[in-house]
Protein backbone atom coordinates (compact mmCIF):
# COMPACT_ATOMS: atom_id res chain seq x y z
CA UNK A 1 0.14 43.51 -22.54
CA UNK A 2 -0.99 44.70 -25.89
CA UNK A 3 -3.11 42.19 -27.59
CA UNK A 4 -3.23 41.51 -31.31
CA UNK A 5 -5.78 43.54 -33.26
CA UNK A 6 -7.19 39.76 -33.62
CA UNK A 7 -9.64 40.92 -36.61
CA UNK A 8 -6.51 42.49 -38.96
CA UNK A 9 -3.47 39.91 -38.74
CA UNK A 10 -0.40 40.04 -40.85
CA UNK A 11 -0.97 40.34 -43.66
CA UNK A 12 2.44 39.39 -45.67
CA UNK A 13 1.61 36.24 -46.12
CA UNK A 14 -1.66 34.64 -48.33
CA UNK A 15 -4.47 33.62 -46.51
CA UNK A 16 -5.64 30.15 -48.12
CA UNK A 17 -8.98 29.83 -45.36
CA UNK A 18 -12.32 31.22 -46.05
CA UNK A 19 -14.43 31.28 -42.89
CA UNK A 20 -18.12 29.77 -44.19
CA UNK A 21 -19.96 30.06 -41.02
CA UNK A 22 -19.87 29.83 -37.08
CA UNK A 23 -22.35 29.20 -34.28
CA UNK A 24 -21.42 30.61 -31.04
CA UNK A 25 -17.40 30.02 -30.87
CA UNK A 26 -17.63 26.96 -32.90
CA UNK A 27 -16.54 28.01 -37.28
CA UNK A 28 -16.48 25.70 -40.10
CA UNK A 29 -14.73 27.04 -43.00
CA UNK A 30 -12.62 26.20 -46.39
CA UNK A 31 -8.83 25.68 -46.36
CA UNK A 32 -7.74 25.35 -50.07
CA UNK A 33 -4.39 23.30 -50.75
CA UNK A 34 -2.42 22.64 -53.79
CA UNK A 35 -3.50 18.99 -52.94
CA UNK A 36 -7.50 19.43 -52.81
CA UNK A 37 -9.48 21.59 -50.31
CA UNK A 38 -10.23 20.69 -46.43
CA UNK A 39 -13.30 21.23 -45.05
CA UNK A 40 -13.05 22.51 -41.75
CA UNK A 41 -13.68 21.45 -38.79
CA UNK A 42 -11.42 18.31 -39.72
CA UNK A 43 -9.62 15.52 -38.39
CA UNK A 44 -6.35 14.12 -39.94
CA UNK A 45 -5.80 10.69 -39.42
CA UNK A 46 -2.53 10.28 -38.44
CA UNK A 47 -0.08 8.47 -41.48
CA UNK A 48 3.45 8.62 -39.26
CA UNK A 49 5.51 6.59 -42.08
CA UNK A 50 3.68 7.31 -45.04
CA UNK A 51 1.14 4.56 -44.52
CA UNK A 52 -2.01 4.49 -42.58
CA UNK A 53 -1.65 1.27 -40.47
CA UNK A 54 -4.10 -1.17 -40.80
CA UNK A 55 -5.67 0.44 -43.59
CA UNK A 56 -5.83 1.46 -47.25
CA UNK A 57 -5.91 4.77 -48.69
CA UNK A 58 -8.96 4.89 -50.08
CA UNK A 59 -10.63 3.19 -47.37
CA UNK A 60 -9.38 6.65 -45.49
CA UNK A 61 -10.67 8.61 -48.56
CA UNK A 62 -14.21 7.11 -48.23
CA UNK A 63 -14.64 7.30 -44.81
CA UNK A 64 -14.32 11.21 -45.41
CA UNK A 65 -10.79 12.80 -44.66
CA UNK A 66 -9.85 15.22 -46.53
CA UNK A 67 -6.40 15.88 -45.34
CA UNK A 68 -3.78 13.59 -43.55
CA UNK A 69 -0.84 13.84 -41.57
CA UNK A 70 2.92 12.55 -42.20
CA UNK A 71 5.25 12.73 -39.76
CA UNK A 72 8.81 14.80 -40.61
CA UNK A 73 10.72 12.71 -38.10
CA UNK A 74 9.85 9.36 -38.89
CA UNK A 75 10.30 9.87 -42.55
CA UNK A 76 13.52 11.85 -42.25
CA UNK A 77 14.75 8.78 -41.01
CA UNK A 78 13.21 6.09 -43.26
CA UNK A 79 13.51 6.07 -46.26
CA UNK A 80 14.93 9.36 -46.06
CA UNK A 81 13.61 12.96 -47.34
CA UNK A 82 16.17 13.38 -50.31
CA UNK A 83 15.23 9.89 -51.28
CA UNK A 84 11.23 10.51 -51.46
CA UNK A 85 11.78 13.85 -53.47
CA UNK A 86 13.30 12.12 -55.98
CA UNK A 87 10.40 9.73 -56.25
CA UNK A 88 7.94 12.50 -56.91
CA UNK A 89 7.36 13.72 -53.34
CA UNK A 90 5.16 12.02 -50.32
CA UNK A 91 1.47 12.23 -52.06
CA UNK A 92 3.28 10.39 -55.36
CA UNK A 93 5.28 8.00 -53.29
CA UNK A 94 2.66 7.08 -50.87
CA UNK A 95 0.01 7.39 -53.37
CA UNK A 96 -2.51 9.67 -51.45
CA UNK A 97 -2.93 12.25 -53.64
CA UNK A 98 -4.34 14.58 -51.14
CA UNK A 99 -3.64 17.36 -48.68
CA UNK A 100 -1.10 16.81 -46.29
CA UNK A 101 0.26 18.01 -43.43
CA UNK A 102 3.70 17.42 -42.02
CA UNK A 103 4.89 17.70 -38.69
CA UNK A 104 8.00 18.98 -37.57
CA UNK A 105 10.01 16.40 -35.91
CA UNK A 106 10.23 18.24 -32.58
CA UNK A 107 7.62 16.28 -30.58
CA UNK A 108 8.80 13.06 -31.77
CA UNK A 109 12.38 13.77 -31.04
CA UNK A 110 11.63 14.92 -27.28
CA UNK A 111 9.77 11.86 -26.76
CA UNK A 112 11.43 8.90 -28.69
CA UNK A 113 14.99 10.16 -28.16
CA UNK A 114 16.70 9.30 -24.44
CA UNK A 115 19.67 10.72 -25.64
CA UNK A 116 19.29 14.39 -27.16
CA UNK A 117 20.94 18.18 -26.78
CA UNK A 118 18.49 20.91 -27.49
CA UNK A 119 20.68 24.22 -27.98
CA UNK A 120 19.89 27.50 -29.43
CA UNK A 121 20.83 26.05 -33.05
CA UNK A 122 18.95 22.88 -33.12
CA UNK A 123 18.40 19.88 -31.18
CA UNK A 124 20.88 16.66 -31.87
CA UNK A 125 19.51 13.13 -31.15
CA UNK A 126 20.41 9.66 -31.78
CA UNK A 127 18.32 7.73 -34.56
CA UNK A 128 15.93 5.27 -32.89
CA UNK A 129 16.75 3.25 -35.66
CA UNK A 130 20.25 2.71 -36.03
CA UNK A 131 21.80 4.95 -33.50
CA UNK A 132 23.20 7.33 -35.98
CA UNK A 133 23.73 10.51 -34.92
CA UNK A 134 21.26 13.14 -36.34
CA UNK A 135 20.49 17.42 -36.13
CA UNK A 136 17.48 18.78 -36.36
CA UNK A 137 17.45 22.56 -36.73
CA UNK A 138 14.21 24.90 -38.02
CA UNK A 139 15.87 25.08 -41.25
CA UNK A 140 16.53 21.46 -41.27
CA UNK A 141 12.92 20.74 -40.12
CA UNK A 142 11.54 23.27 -43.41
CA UNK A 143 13.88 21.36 -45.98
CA UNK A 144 12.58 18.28 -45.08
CA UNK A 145 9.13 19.17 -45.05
CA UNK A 146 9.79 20.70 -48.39
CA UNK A 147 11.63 17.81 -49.48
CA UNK A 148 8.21 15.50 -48.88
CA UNK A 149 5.95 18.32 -50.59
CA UNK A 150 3.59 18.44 -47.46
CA UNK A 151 0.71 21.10 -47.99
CA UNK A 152 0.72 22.77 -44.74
CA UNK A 153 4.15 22.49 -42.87
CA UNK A 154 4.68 23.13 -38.95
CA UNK A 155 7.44 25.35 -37.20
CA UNK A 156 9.72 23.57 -35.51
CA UNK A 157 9.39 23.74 -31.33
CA UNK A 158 9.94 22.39 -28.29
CA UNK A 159 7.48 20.81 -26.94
CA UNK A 160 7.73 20.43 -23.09
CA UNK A 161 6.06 17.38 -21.43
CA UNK A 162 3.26 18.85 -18.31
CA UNK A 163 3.70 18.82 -15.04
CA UNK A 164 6.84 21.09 -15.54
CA UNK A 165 8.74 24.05 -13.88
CA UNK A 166 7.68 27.33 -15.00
CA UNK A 167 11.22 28.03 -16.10
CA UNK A 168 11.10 25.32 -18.38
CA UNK A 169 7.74 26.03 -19.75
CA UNK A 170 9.24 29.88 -20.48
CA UNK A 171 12.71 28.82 -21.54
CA UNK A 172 11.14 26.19 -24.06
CA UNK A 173 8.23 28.97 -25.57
CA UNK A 174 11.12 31.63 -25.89
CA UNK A 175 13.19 29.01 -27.51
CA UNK A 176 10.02 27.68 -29.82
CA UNK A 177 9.50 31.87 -31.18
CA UNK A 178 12.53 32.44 -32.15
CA UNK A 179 12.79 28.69 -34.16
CA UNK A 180 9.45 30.39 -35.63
CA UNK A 181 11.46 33.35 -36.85
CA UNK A 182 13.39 31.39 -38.35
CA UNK A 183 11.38 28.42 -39.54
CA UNK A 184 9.93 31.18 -41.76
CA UNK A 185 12.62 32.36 -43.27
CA UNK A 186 13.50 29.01 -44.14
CA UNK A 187 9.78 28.50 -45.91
CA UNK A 188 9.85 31.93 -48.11
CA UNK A 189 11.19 30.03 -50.96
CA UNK A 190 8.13 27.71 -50.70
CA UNK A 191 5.71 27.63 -54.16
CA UNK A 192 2.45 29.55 -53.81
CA UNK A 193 -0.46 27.94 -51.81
CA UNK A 194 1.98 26.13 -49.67
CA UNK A 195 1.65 26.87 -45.77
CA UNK A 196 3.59 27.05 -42.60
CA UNK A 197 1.97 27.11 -39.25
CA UNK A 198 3.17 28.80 -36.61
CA UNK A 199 2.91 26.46 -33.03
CA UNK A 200 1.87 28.14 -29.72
CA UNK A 201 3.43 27.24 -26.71
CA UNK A 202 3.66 27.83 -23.23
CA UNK A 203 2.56 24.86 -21.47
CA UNK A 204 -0.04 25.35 -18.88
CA UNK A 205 0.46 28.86 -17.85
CA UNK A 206 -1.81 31.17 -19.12
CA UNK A 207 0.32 33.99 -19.23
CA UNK A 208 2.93 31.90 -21.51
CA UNK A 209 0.31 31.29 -23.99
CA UNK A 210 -0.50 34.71 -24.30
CA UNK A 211 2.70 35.82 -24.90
CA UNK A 212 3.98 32.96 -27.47
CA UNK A 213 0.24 33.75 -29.35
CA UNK A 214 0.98 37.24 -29.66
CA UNK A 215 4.47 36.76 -31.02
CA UNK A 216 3.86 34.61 -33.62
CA UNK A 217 1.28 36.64 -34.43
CA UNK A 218 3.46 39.70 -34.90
CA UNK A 219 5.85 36.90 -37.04
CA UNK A 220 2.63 36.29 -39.10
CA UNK A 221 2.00 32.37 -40.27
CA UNK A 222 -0.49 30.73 -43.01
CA UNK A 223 -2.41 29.25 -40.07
CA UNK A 224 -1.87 28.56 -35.75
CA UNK A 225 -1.54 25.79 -33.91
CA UNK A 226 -1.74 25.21 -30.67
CA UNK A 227 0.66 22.74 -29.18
CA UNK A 228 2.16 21.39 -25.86
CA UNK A 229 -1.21 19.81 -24.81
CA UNK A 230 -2.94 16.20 -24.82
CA UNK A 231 0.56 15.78 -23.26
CA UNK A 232 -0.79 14.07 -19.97
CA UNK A 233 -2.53 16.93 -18.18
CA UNK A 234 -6.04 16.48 -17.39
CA UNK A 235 -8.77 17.57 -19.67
CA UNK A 236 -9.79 20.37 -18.10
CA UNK A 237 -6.25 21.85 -18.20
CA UNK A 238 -6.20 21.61 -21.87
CA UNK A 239 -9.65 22.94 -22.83
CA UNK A 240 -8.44 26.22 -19.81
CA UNK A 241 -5.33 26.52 -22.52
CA UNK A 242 -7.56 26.80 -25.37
CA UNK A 243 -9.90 29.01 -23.73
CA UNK A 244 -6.56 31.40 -23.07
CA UNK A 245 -5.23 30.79 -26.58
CA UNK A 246 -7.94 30.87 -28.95
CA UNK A 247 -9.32 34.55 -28.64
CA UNK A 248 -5.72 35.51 -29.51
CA UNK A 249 -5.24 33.88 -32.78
CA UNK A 250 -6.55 35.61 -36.10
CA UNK A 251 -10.12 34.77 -36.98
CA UNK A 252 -9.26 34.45 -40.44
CA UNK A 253 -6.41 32.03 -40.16
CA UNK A 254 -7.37 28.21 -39.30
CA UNK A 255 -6.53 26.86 -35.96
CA UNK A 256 -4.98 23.60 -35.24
CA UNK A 257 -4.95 21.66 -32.18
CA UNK A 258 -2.56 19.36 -32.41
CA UNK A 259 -2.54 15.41 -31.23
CA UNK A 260 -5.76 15.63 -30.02
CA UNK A 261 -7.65 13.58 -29.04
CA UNK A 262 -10.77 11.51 -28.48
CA UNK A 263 -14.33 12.57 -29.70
CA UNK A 264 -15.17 14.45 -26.15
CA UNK A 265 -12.01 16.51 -26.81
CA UNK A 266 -12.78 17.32 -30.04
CA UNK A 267 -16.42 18.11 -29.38
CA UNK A 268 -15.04 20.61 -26.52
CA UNK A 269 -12.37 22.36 -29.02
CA UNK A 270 -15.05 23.03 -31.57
CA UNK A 271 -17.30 24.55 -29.40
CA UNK A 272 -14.00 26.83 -28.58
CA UNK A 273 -13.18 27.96 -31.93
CA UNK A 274 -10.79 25.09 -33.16
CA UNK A 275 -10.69 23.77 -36.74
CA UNK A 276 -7.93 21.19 -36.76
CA UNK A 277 -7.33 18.03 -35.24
CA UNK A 278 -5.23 15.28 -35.51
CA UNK A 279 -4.36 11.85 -33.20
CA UNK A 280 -3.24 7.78 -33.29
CA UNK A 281 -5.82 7.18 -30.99
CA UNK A 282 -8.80 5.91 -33.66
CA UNK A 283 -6.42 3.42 -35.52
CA UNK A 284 -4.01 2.62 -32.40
CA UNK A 285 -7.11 2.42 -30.75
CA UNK A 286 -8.27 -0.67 -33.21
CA UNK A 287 -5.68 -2.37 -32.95
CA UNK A 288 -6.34 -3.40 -29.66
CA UNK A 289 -9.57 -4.28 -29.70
CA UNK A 290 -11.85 -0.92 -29.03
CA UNK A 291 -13.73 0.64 -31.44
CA UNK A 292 -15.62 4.34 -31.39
CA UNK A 293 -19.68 4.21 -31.77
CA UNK A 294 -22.05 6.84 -31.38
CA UNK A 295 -22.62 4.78 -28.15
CA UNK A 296 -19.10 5.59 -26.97
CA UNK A 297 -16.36 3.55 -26.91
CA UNK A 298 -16.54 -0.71 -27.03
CA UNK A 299 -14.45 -2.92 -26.02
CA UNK A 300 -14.57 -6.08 -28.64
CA UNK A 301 -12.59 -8.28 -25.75
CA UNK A 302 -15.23 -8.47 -23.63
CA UNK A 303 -16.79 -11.89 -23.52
CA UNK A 304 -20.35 -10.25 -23.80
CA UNK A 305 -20.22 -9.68 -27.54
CA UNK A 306 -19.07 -13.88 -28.05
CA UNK A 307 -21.85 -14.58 -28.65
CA UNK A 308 -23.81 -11.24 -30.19
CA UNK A 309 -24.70 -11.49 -33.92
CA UNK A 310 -25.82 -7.54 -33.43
CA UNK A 311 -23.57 -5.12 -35.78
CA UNK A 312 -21.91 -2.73 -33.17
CA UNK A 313 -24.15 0.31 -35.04
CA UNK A 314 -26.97 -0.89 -37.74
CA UNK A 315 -27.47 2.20 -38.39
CA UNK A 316 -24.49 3.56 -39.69
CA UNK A 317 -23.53 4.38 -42.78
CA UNK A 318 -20.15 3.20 -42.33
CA UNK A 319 -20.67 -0.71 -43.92
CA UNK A 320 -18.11 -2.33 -41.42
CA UNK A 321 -19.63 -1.35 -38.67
CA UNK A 322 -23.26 -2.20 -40.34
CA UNK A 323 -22.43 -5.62 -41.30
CA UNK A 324 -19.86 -7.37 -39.18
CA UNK A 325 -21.34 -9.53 -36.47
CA UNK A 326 -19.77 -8.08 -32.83
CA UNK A 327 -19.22 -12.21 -32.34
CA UNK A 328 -16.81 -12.01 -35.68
CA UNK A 329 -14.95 -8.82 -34.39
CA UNK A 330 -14.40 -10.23 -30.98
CA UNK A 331 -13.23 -13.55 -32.36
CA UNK A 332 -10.80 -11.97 -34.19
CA UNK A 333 -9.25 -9.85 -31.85
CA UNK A 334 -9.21 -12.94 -29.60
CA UNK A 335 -7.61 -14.69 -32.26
CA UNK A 336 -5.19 -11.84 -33.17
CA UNK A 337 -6.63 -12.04 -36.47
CA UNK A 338 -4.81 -9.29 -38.43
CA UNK A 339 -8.36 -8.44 -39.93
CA UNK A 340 -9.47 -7.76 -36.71
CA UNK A 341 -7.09 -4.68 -36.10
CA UNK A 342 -8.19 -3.26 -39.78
CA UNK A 343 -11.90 -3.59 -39.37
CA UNK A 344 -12.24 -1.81 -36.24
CA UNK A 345 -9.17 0.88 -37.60
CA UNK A 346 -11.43 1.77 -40.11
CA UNK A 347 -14.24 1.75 -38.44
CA UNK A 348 -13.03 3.93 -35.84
CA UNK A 349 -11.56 6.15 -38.43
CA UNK A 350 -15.46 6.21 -40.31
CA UNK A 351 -16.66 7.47 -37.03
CA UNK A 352 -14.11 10.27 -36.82
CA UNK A 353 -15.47 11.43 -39.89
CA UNK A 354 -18.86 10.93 -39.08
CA UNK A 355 -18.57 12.83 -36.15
CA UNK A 356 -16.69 15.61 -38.10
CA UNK A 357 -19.43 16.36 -40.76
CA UNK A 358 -22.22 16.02 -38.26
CA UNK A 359 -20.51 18.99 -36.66
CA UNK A 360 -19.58 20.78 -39.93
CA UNK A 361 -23.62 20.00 -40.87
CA UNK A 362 -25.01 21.96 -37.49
CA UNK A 363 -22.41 24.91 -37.43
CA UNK A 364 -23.48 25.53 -41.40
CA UNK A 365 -27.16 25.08 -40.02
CA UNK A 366 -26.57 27.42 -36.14
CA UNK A 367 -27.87 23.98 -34.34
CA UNK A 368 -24.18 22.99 -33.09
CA UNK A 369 -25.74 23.66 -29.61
CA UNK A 370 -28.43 21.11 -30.27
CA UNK A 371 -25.58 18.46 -32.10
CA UNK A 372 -23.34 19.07 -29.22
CA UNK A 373 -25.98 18.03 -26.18
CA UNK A 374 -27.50 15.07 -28.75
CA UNK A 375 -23.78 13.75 -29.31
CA UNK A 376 -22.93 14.14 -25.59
CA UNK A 377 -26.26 12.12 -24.21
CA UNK A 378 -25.80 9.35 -26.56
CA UNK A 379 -22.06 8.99 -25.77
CA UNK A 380 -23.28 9.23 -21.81
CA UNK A 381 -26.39 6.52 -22.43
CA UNK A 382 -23.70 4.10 -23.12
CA UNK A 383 -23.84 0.71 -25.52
CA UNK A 384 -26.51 -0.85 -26.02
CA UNK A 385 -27.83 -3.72 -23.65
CA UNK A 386 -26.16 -7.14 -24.19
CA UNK A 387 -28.30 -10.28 -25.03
């Protein structure tokens, strides 16, 4: 196989990413955006509906983001993509203001739809909703995106759910390049500074991966993501996928893993050349009663914290975690205190963000190596004793 000349990629389209620094595989760059510029490495709290649940939008601004993500299905559906165009577009209607990304629809209708026909034109499902019958095609998928006035837009795929039969896994990556040739096309009516990421797939089969990375090279995006992972396959399967993948992409183009993933997974993509993250996990995570620490993850149902006056972190910077008694939080998720989900939501999305400019911090400085083994032994020492 002939592999792309990784340093020279296409070059018809912009490239919006300037590449500050990197420490071993691990970059941390610039993406500008007609919204605001991301620093990279960064994680997009996930907005599905237009709303970040459980929390306000500038409680997400001041814990750090830079850039969150809207979901194309979802919002297709309700209140409709016409219908939030004419309102000024998602950053005016949902009042964030700031980069976003949208994704395509695909994932969500593979795994929210029973009842769905993928064929070579687009996929047809039935609206979780209200059962009304609904098509999804690439072309579809870049109007709506357009429609909501996302920043960076994703190619529409299929995204196949692992374990699966290698036939699948091919049939689904053939089918997912030739939506990107297409999604592009779509997209070259786009404004300036606008982007459209292309979507790797090829489940777990190394060979796949290669050869849906080098065709969308050849196609040429804004940016690459890599998708099809954090899908149920163990760990090590995903970070084996990246290891494959990554080398491929361009250097100068940002790379996106997408729905990933807890802090560990994170911490390994970094250190393998990934600048994008997303995932539910930090505020879906709050809501039921577990919050992310620098001492790992807590569980605020325990009965140990009942009676603990201790702050889960007293030295963070985050004032949530700082102030709030660990006997208030587990009360309230006892209680099923609404506040209880939207403290620890925003706590857990604070720690994100901590997390994410402590790594940006020791790339820019070439001590990611010594971040990466300090982050990893106080995650493995655990929470502190109780009382």
């Amino acid at each position: 196989m002939n592999l792309p000349d990784t340093d020279l990629p296409n070059t018809d389209l912009p490239n919006h990413f300037e590449l500050l620094a990197t420490d071993g595989a691990a970059r941390t760059g610039r993406l500008t955006t007609p919204h605001g510029v991301v620093r990279t490495p960064a994680f997009m709290p996930v907005g599905t509906a237009g709303a970040m649940k459980g929390m306000h939008w500038r409680e997400v601004r001041d814990a750090g983001a830079d850039i969150v993500l809207g979901n194309t299905y979802h919002l297709m559906l309700r209140p409709g993509a016409e219908r939030i165009a004419a309102l000024g577009g998602l950053q005016t209607f949902t009042g964030w203001n700031g980069p976003m990304l949208t994704d395509s629809g695909g994932f969500q209708v593979m795994s929210l739809s029973d009842l769905r026909k993928v064929t070579e034109h687009a996929v047809t499902f039935r609206s979780h909703i209200d059962g009304a019958k609904v098509e999804l095609s690439p072309e579809r998928s870049i109007e709506v995106q357009r429609f909501l006035g996302s920043d960076i837009a994703m190619q529409m795929d299929e995204c196949v759910r692992l374990p699966a039969e290698r036939d699948d896994i091919e049939r689904a990556m053939r089918l997912s390049l030739r939506w990107a040739e297409r999604s592009k096309r779509a997209f070259e009516s786009a404004p300036d500074g606008y982007m459209l990421f292309g979507i790797v797939q090829g489940g777990d089969i190394p060979q796949l991966r290669h050869a849906s990375a080098e065709g969308l090279v050849e196609i040429g995006f804004h940016g690459y993501a890599i998708g099809g992972l954090a899908v149920g396959e163990p760990q090590a399967v995903m970070l084996a996928m990246i290891d494959e993948t990554a080398p491929m992409l361009p250097k100068e183009r940002p790379r996106y893993l997408m729905g990933v993933g807890t802090p560990d997974d994170i911490l390994e993509a970094v250190k393998r050349g990934i600048d994008m993250f997303d995932c539910v996990m930090p505020t879906r995570n709050g809501r039921h009663g577990v919050a992310f620490t620098r001492f790992g993850q807590v569980n605020l149902r325990n009965a140990r914290h009942a009676d603990d006056p201790r702050p889960l972190d007293e030295d963070s910077s985050w004032p949530s975690t700082r102030n709030y008694a660990r006997a208030y939080l587990h009360h309230l998720v006892k209680a099923g205190e609404t506040l209880g989900a939207m403290l620890l939501s925003e706590i857990n999305i604070a720690y994100y963000q901590f997390l994410m400019q402590g790594i940006r911090d020791a790339i820019a400085h070439g001590t990611f190596g010594e971040f990466y083994q300090r982050t990893r032994e106080d995650w493995a020492r655990g929470d502190i004793a109780p009382r």
